[in-house]
C-alpha atoms as a PDB file:
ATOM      1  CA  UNK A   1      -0.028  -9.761 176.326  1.00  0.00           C
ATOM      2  CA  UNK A   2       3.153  -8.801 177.828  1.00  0.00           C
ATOM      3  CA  UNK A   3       7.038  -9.989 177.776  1.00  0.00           C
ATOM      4  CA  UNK A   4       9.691  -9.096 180.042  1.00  0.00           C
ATOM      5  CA  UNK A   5       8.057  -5.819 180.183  1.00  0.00           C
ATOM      6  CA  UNK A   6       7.357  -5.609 176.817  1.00  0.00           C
ATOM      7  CA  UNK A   7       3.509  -5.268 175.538  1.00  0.00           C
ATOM      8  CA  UNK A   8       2.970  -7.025 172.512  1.00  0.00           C
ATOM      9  CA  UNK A   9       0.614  -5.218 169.989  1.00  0.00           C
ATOM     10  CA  UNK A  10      -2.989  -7.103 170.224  1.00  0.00           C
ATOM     11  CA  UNK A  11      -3.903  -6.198 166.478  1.00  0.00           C
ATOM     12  CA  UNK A  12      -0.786  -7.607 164.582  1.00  0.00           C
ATOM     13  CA  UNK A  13      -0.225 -11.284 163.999  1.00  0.00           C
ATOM     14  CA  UNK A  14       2.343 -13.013 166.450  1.00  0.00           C
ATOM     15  CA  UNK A  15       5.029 -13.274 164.012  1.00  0.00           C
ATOM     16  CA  UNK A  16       5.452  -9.897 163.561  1.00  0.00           C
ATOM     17  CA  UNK A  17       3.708  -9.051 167.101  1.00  0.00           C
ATOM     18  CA  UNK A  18       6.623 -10.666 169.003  1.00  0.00           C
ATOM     19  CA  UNK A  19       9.324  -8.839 167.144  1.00  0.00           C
ATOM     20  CA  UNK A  20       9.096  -6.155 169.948  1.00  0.00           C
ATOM     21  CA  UNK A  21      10.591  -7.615 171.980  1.00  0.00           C
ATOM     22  CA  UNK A  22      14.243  -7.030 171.498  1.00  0.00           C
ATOM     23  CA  UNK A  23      16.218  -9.998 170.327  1.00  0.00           C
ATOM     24  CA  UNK A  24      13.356 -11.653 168.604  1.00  0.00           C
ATOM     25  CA  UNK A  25      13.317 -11.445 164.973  1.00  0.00           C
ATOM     26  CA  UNK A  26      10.380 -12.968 162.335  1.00  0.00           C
ATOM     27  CA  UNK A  27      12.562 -16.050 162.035  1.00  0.00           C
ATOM     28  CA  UNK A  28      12.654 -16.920 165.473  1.00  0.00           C
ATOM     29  CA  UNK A  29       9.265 -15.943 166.245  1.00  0.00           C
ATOM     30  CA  UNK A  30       8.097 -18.595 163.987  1.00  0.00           C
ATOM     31  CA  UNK A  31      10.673 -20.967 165.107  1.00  0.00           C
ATOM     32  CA  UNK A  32       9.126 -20.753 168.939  1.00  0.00           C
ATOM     33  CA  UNK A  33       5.750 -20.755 167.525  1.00  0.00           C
ATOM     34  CA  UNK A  34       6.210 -23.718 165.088  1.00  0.00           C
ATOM     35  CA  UNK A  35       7.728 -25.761 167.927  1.00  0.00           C
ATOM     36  CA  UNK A  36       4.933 -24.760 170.421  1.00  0.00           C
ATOM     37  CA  UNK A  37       2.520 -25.668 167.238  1.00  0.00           C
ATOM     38  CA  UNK A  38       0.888 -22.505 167.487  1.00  0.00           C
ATOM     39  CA  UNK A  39      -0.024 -20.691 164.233  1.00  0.00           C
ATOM     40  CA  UNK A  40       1.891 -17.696 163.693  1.00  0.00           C
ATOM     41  CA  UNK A  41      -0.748 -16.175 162.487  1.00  0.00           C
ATOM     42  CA  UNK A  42      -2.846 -15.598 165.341  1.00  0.00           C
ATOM     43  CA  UNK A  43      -3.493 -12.623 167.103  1.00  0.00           C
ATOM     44  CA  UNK A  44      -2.826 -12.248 170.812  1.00  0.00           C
ATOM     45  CA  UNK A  45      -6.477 -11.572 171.643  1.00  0.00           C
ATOM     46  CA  UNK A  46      -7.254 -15.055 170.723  1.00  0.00           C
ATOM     47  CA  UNK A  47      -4.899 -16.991 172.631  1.00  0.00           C
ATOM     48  CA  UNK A  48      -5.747 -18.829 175.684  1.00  0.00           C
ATOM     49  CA  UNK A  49      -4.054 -17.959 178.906  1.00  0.00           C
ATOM     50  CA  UNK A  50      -1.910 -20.894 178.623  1.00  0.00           C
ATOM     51  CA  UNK A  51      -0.815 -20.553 175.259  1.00  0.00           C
ATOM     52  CA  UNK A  52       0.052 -16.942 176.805  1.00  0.00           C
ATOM     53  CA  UNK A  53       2.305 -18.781 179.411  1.00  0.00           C
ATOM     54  CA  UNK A  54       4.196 -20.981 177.362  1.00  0.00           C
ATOM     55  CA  UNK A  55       5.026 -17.934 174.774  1.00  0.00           C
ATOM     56  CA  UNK A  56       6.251 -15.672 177.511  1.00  0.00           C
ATOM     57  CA  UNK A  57       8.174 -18.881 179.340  1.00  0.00           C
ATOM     58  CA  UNK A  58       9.670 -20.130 176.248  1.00  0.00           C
ATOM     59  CA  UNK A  59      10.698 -15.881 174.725  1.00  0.00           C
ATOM     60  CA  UNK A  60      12.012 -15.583 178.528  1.00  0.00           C
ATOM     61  CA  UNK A  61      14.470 -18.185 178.204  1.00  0.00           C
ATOM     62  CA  UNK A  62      15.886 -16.720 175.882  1.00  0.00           C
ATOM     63  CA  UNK A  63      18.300 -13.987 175.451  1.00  0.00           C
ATOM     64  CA  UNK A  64      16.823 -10.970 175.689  1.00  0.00           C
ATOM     65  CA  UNK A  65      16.012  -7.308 176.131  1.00  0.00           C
ATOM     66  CA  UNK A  66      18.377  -5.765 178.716  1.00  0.00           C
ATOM     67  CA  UNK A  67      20.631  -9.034 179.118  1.00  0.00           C
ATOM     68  CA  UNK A  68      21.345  -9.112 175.083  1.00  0.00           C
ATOM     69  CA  UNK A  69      22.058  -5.040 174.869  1.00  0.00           C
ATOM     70  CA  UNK A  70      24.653  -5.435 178.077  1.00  0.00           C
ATOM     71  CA  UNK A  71      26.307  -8.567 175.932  1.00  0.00           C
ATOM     72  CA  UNK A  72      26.308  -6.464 172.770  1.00  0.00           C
ATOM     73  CA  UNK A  73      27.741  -3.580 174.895  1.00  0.00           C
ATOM     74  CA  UNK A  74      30.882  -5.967 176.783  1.00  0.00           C
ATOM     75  CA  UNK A  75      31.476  -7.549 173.169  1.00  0.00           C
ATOM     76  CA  UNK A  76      32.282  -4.146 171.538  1.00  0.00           C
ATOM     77  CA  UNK A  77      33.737  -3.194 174.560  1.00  0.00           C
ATOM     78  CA  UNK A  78      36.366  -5.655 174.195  1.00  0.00           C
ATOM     79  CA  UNK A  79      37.463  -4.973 170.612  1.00  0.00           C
ATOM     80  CA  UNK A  80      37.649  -0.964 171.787  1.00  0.00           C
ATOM     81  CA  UNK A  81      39.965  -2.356 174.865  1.00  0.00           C
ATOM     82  CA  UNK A  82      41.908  -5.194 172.477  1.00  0.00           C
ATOM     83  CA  UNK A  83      42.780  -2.627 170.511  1.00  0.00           C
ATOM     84  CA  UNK A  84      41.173  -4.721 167.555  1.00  0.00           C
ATOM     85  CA  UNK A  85      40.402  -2.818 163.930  1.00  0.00           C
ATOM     86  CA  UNK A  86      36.691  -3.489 164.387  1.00  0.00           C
ATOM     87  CA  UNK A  87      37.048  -1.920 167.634  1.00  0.00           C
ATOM     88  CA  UNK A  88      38.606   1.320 166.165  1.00  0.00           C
ATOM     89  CA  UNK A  89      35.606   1.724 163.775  1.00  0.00           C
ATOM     90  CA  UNK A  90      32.774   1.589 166.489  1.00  0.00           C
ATOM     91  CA  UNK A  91      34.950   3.955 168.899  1.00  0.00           C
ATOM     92  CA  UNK A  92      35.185   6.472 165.287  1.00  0.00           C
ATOM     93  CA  UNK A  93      31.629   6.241 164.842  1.00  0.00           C
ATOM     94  CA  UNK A  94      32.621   4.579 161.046  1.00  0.00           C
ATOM     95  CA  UNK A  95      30.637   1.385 159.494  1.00  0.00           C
ATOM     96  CA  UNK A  96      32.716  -1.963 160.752  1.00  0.00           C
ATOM     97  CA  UNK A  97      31.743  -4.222 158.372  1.00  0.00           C
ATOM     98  CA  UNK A  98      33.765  -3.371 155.074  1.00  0.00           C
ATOM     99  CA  UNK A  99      31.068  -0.542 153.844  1.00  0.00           C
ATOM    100  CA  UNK A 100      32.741   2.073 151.686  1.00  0.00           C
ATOM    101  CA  UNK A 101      32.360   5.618 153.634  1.00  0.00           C
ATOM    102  CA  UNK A 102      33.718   7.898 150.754  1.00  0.00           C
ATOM    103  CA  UNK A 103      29.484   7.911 149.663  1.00  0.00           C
ATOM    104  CA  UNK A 104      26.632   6.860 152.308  1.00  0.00           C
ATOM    105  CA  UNK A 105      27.668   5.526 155.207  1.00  0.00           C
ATOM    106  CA  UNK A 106      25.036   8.433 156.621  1.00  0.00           C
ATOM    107  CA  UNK A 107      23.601   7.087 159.489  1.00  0.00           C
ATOM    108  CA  UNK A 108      26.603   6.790 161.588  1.00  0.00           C
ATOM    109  CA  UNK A 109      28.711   9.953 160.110  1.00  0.00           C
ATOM    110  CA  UNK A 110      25.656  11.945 160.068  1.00  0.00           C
ATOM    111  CA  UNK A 111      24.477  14.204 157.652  1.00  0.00           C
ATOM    112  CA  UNK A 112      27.293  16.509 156.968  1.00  0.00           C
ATOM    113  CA  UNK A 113      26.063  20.205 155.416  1.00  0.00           C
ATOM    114  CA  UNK A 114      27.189  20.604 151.518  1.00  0.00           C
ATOM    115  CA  UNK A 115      29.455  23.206 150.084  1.00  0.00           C
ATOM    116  CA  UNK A 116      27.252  23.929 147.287  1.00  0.00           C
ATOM    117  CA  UNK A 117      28.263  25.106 143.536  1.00  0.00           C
ATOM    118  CA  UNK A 118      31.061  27.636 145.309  1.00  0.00           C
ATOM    119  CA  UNK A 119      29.484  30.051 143.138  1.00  0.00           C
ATOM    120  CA  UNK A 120      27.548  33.402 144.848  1.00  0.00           C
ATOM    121  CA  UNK A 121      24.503  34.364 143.674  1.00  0.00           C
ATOM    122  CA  UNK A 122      24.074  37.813 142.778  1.00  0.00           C
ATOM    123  CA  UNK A 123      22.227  40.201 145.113  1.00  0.00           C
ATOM    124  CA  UNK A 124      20.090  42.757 143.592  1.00  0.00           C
ATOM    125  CA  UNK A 125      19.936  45.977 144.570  1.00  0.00           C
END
């Protein structure tokens, strides 16, 4: 089964299956799925082609994939070009949502090499 491009993984359940696709999380999977009374735990093998069509028609009218990345994109955009404080932190490469940077705060820093001890060991000769 496939979504704006996007295969969905035959062996997984569609709640988790559908969280490929990016912009759908578990809770709206099961949201769409409740409403189109379809059991979120199905597999994709065992849907019927029109149960196939109303998923993809009802994901696709959503906000999705390229569209949602290009929204994210203008939105930080803006605070970079507002000159807002949020904006400052994504154009440092520093958390933006109040996290404390003086520990963690790894995966946007980076890993940064440690000093050690400052203490040499001895080389024998």
């Amino acid at each position: 089964m496939r979504i704006s491009g996007i295969t969905i993984p035959d062996e997984k359940q569609l709640e988790f299956g559908l969280t490929a696709v990016f912009g759908v999380g578990r809770q709206k999977a099961v949201e769409l799925l409740t409403e189109l009374s379809i059991s979120p735990r199905t597999k994709p093998g065992d849907l019927s082609t029109k149960d196939e069509n109303r998923i993809r028609e009802k994901v696709e009218s959503l906000q999705i994939e390229g569209d949602l990345k290009r929204k994210i994109s203008a939105d930080v955009k803006r605070l970079k070009d507002i000159g807002a404080y949020r904006g400052d932190r994504h154009a440092k490469r520093l958390p933006v949502r109040g996290q404390r940077t003086k520990t963690n705060a790894r995966t946007l820093k980076g890993v940064k090499k440690t000093m050690g001890s400052g203490r040499r060991k001895l080389e024998k000769t």
